[in-house]
Protein backbone atom coordinates (compact mmCIF):
# COMPACT_ATOMS: atom_id res chain seq x y z
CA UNK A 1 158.48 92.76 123.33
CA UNK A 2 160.17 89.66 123.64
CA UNK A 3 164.12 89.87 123.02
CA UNK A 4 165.22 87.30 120.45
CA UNK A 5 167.58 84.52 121.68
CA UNK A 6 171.40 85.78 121.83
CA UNK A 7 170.22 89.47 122.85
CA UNK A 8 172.80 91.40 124.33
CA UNK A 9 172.37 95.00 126.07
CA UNK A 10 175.35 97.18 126.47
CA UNK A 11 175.06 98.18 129.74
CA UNK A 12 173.63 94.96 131.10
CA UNK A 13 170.04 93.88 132.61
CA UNK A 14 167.44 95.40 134.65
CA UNK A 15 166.74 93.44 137.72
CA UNK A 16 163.74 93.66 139.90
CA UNK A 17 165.23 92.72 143.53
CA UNK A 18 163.38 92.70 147.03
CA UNK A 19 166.63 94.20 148.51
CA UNK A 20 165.10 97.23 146.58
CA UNK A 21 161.72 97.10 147.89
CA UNK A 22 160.60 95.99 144.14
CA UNK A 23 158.47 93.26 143.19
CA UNK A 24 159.10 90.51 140.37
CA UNK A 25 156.99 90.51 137.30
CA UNK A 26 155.70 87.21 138.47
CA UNK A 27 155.08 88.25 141.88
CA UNK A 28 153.14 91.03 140.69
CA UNK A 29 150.73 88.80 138.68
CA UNK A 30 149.59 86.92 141.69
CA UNK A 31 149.12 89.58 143.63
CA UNK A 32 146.84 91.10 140.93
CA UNK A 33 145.24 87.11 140.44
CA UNK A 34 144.37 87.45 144.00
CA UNK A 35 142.42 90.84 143.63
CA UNK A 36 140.61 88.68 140.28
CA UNK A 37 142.84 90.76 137.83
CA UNK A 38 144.70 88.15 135.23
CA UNK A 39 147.43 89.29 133.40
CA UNK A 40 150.43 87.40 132.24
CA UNK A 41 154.08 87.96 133.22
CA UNK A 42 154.97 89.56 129.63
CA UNK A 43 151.53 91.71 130.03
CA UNK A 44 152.61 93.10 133.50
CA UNK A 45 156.56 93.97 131.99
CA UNK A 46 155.31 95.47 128.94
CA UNK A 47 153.06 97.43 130.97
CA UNK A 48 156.03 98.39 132.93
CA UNK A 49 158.20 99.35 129.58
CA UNK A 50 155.29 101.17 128.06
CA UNK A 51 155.15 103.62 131.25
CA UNK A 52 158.88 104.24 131.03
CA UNK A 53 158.42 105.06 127.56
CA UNK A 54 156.22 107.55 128.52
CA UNK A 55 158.83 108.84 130.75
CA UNK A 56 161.78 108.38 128.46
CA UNK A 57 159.66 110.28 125.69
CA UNK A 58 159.90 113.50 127.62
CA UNK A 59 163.09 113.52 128.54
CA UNK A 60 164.13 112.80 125.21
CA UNK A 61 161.89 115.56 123.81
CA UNK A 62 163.64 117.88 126.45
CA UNK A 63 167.03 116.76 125.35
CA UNK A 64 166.47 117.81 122.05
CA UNK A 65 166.33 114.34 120.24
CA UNK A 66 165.52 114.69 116.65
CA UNK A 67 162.32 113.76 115.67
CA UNK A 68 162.91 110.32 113.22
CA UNK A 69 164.72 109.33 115.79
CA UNK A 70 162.28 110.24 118.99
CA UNK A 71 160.85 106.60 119.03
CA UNK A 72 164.21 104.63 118.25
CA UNK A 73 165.65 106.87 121.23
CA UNK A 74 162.84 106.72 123.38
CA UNK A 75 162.86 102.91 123.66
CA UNK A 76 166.52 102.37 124.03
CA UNK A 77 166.25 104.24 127.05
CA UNK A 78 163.44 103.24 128.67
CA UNK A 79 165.01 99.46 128.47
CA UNK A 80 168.27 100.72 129.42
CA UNK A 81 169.00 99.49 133.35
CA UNK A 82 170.27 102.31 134.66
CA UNK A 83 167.20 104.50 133.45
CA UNK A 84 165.21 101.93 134.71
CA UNK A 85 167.03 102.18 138.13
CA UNK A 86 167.25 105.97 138.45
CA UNK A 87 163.05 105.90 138.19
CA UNK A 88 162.86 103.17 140.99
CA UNK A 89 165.19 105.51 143.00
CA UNK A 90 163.37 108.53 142.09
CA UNK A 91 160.21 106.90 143.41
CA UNK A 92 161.74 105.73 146.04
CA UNK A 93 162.83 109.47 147.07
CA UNK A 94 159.23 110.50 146.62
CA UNK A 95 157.39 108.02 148.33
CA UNK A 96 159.98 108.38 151.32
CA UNK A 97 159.50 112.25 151.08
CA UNK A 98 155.30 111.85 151.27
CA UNK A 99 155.97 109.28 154.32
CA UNK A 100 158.21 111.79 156.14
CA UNK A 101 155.81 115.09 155.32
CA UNK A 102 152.35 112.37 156.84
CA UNK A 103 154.48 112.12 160.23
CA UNK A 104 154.64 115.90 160.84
């Protein structure tokens, strides 16, 4: 799912910061190379992108987004940055949620 050379996105790029808790791509792979699980950079993002998809695909189905367009739609938004930032958040809120409910 490489992006051809010149690629612009409307609303900018996703970023995978530390200041967010998040891991790079790359970062990710050696962890996993550690554990004896190879993958390559592009492997672990378009894992990443196919899981949003997943995600994307519902809410487009619950938006109401026709059909022959379901797939067109459904990728947009799972590579758009602020989808991709409201699910990091969203985990975020859950994980912090199952960390406060373990403490009581």
């Amino acid at each position: 799912m490489s992006m051809p050379n010149g690629s612009k996105f409307k609303n900018g790029y996703a970023t995978v910061s530390s200041d967010f808790g998040g891991m790079e791509y790359r970062i990710i792979v050696e962890k996993l190379a550690k554990d004896g699980d190879v993958i390559s950079v592009s492997t672990a993002r378009n894992l990443t992108l196919r899981a949003l998809q997943k995600i994307a695909r519902e809410l487009c189905i619950l938006q109401g987004t026709n059909a022959t367009d379901l797939d067109k739609e459904t990728f947009r938004v799972a590579l758009d940055p602020r989808f991709q930032e409201s699910m990091a958040a969203m985990i975020g809120d859950v994980q912090a949620a199952k960390t406060k409910k373990s403490r009581v």
